[in-house]
PDB file of N, CA and C in Angstrom:
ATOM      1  N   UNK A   1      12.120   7.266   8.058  1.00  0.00           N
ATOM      2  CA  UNK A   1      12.033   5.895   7.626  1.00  0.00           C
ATOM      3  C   UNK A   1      10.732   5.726   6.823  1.00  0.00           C
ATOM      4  N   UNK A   2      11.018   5.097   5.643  1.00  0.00           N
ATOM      5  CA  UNK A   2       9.381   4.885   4.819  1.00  0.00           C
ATOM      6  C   UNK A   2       9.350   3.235   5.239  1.00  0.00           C
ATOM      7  N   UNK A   3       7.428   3.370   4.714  1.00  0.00           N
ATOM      8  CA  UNK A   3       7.107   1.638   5.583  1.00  0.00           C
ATOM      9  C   UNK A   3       5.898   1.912   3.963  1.00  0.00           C
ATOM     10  N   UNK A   4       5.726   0.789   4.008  1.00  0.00           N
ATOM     11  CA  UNK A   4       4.283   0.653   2.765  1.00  0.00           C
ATOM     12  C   UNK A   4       3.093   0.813   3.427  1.00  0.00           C
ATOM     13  N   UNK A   5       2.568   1.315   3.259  1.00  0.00           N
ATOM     14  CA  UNK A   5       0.814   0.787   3.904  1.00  0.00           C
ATOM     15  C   UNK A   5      -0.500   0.826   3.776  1.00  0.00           C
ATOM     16  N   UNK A   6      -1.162   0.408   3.293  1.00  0.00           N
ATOM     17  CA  UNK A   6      -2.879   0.762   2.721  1.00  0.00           C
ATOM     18  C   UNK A   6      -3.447   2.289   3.579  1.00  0.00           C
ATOM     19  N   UNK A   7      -4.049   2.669   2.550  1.00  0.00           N
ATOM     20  CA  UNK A   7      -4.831   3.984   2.728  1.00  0.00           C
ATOM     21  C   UNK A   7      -6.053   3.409   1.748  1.00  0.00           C
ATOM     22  N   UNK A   8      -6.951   3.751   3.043  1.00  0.00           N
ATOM     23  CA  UNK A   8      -8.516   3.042   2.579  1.00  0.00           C
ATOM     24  C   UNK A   8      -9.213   4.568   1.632  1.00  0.00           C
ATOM     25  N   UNK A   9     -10.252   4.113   1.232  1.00  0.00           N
ATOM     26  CA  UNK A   9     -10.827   4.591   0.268  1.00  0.00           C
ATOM     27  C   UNK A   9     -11.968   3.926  -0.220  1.00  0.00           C
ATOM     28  N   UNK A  10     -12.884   4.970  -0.812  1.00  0.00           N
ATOM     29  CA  UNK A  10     -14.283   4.148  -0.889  1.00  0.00           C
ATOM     30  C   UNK A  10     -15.189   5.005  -0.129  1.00  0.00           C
ATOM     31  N   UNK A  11     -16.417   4.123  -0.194  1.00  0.00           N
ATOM     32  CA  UNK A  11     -17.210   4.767   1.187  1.00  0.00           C
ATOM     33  C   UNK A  11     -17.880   3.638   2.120  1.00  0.00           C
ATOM     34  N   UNK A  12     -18.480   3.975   2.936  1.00  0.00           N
ATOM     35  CA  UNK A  12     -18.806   3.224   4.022  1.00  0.00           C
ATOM     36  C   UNK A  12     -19.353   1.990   3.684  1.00  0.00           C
ATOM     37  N   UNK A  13     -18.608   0.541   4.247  1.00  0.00           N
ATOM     38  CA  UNK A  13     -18.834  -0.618   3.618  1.00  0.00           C
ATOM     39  C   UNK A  13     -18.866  -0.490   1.907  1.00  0.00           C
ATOM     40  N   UNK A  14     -17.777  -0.231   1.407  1.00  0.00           N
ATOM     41  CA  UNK A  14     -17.444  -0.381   0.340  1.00  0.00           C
ATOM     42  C   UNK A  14     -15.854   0.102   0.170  1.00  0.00           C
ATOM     43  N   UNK A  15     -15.608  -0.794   0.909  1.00  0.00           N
ATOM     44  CA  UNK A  15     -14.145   0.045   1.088  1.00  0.00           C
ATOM     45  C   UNK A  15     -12.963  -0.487  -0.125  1.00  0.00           C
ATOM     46  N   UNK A  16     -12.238  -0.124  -0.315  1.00  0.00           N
ATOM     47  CA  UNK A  16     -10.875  -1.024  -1.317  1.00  0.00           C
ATOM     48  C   UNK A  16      -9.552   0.010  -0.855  1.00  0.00           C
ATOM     49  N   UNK A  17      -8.743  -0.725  -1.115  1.00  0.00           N
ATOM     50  CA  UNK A  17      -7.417   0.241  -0.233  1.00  0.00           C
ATOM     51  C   UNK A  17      -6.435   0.408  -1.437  1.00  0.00           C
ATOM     52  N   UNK A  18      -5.325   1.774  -1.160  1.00  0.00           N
ATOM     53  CA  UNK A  18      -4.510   2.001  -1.929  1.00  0.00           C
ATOM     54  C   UNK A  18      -2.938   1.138  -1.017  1.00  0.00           C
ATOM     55  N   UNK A  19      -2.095   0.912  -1.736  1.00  0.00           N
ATOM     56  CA  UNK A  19      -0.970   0.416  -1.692  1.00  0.00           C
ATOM     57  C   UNK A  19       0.178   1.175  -1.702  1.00  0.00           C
ATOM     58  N   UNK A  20       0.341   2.169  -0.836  1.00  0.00           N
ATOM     59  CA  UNK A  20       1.195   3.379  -0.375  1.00  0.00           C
ATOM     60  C   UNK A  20       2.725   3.460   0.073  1.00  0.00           C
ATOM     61  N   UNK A  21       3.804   4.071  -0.439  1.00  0.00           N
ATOM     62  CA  UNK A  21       4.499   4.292   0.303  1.00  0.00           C
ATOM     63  C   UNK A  21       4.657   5.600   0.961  1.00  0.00           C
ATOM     64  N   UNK A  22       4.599   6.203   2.281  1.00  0.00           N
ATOM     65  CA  UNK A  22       4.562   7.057   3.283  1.00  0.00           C
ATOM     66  C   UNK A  22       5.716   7.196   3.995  1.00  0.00           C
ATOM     67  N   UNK A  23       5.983   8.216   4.490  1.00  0.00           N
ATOM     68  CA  UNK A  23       6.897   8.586   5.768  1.00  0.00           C
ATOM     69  C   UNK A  23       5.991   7.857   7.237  1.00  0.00           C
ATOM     70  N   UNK A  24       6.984   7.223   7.661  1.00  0.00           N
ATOM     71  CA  UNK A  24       6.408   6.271   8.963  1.00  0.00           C
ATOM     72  C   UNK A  24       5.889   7.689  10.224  1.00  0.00           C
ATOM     73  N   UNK A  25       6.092   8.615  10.108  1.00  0.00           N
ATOM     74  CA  UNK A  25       5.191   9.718  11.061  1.00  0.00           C
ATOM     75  C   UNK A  25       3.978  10.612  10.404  1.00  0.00           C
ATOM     76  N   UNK A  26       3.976  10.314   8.765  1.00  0.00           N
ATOM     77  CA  UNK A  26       2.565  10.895   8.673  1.00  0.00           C
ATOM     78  C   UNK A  26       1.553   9.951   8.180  1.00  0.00           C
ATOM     79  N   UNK A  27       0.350  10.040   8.156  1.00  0.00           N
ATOM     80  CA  UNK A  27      -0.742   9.619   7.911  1.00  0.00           C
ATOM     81  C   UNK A  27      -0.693   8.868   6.264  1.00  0.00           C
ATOM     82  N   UNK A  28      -1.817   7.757   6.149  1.00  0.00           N
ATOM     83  CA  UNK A  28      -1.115   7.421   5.185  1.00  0.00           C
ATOM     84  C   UNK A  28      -1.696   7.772   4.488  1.00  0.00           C
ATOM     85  N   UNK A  29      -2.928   8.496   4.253  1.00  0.00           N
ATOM     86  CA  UNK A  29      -3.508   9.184   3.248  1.00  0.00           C
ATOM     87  C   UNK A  29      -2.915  10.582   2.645  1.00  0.00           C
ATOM     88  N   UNK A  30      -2.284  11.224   3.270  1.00  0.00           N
ATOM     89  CA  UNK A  30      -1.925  12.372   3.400  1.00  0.00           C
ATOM     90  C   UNK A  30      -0.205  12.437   2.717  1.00  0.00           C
ATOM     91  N   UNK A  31       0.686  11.775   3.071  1.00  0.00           N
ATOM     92  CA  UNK A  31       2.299  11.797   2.581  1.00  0.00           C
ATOM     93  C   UNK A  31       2.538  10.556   1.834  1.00  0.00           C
ATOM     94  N   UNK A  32       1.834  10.536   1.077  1.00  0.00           N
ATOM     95  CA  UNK A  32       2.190   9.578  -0.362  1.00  0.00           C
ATOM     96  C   UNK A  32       3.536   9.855  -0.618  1.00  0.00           C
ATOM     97  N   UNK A  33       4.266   8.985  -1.033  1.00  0.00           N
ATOM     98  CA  UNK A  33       5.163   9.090  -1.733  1.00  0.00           C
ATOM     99  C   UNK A  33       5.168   8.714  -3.161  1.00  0.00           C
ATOM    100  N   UNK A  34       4.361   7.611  -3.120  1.00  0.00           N
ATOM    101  CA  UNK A  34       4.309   6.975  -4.389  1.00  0.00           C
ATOM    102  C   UNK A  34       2.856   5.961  -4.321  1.00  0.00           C
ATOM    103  N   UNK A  35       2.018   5.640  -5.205  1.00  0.00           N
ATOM    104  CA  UNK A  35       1.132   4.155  -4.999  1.00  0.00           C
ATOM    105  C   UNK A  35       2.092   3.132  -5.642  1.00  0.00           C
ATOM    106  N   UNK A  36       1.731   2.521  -5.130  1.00  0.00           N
ATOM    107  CA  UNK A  36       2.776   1.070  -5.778  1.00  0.00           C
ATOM    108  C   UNK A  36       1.151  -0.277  -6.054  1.00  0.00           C
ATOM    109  N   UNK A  37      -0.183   0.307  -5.962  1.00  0.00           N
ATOM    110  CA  UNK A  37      -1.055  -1.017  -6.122  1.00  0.00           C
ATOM    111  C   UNK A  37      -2.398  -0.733  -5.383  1.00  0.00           C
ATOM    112  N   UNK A  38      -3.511  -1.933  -5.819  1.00  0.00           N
ATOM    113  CA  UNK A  38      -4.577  -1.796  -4.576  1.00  0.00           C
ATOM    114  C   UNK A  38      -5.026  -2.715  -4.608  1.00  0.00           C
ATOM    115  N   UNK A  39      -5.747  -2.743  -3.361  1.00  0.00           N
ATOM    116  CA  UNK A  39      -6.186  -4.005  -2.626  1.00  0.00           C
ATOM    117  C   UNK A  39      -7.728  -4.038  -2.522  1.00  0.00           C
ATOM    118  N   UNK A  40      -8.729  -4.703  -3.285  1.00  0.00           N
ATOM    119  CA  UNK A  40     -10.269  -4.332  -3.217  1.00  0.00           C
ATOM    120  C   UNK A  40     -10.294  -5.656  -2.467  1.00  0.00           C
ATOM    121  N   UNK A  41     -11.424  -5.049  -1.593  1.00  0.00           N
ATOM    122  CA  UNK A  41     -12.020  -6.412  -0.329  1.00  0.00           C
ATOM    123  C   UNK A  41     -13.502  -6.246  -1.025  1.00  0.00           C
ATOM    124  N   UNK A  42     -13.771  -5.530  -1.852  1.00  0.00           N
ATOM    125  CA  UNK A  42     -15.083  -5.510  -2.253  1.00  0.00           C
ATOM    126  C   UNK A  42     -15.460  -6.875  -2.818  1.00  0.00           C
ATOM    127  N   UNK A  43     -15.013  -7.728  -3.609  1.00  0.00           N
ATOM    128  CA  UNK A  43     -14.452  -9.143  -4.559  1.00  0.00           C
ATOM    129  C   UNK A  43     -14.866 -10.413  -3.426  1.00  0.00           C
ATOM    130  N   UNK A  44     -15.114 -11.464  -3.606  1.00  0.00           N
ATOM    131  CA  UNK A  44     -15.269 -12.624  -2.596  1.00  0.00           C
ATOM    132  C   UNK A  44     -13.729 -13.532  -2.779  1.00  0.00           C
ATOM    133  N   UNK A  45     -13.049 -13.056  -3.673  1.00  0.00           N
ATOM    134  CA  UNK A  45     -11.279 -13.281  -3.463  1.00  0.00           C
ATOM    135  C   UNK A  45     -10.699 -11.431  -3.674  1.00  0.00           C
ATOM    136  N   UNK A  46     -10.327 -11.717  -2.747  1.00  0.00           N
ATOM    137  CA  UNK A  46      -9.846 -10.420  -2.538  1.00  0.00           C
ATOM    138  C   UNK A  46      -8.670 -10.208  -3.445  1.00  0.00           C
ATOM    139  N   UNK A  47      -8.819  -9.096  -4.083  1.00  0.00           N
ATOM    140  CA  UNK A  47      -8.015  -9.224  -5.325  1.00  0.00           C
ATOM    141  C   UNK A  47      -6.826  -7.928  -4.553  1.00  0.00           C
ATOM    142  N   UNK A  48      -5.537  -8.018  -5.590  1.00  0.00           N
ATOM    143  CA  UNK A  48      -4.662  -7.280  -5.259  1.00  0.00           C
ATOM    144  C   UNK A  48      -3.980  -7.289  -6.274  1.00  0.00           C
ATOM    145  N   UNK A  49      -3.745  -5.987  -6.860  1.00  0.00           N
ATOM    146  CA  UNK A  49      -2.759  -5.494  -7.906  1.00  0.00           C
ATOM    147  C   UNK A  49      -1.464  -4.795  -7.136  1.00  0.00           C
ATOM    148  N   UNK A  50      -0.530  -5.184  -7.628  1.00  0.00           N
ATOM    149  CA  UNK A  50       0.950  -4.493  -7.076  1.00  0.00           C
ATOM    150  C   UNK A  50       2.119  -4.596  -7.783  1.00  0.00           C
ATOM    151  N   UNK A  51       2.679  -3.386  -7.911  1.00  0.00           N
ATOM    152  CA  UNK A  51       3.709  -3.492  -9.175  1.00  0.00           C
ATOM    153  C   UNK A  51       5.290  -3.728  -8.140  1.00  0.00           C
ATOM    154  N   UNK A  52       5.210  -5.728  -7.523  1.00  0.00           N
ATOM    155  CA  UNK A  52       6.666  -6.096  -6.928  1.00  0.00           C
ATOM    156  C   UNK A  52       7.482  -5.310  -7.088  1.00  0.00           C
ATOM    157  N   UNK A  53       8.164  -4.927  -8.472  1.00  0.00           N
ATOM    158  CA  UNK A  53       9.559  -4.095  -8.853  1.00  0.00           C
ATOM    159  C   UNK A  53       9.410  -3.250  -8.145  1.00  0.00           C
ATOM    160  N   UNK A  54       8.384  -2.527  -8.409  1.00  0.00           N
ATOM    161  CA  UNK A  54       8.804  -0.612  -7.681  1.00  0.00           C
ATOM    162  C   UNK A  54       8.676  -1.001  -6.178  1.00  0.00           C
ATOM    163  N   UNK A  55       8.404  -1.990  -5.420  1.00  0.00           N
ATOM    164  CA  UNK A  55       8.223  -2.384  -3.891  1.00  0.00           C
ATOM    165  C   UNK A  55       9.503  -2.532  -3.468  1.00  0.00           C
ATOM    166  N   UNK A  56      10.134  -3.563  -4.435  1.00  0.00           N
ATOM    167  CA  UNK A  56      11.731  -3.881  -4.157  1.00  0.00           C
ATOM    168  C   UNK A  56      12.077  -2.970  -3.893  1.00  0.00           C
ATOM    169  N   UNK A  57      12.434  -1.327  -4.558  1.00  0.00           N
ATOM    170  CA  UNK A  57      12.993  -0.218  -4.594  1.00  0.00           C
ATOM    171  C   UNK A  57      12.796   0.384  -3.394  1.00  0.00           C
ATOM    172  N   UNK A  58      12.009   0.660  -2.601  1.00  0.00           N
ATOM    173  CA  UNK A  58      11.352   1.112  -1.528  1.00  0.00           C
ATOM    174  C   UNK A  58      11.810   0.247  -0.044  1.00  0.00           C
ATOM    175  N   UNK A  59      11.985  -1.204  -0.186  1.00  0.00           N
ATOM    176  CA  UNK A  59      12.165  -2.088   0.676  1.00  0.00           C
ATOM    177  C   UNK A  59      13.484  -1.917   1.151  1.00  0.00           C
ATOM    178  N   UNK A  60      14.467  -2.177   2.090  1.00  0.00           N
ATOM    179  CA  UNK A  60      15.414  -2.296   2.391  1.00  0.00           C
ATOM    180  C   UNK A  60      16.226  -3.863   1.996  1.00  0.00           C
ATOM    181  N   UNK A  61      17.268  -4.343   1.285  1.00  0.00           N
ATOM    182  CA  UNK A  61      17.252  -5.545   0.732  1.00  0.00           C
ATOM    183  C   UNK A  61      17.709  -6.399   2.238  1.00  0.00           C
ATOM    184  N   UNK A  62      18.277  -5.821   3.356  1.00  0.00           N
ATOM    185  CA  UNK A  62      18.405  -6.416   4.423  1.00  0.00           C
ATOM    186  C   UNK A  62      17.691  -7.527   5.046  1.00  0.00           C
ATOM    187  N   UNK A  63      15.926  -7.048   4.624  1.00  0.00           N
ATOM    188  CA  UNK A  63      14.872  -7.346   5.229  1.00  0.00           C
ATOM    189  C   UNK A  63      14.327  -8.588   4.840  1.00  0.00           C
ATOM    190  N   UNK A  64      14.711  -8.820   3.953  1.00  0.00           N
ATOM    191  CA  UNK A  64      14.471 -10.029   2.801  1.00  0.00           C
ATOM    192  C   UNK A  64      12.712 -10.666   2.716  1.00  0.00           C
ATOM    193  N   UNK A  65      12.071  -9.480   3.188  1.00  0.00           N
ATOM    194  CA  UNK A  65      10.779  -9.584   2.985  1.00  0.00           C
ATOM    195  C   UNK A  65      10.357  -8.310   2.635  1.00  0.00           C
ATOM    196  N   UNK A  66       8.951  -8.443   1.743  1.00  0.00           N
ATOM    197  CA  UNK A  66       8.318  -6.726   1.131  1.00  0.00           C
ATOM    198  C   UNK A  66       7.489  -6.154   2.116  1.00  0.00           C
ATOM    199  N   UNK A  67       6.837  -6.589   2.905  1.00  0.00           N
ATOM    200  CA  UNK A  67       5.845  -5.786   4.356  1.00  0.00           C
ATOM    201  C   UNK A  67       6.572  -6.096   5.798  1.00  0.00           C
TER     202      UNK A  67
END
């Protein structure tokens, strides 16, 4: 089963995250499947780039939500 999920990156207190899709038993740094975006907390609005379309693809349409 794939799930989306941030894989951090950066270094200590400077973190910003990648926007991952993974196999739900490995790590999420490690079994990328694809990036689909990222998420910097570095920003005082936390900004987030994400390309929706390729999320849809990945999502199950059952779910009728993307996370």
């Amino acid at each position: 089963m794939l799930k989306i999920r941030l894989s951090r990156a950066g270094r200590k207190h400077l973190s910003h995250f990648d926007i991952v899709v993974t196999e739900h038993t490995k790590p999420a740094k490690s079994g990328e499947i694809e990036i689909l975006g990222w998420y910097d907390t570095r920003t005082k609005k936390y900004a987030v780039d994400m390309e929706i379309g390729r999320a849809h693809v990945w999502t199950p349409v059952t779910t009728g939500h993307l996370v």
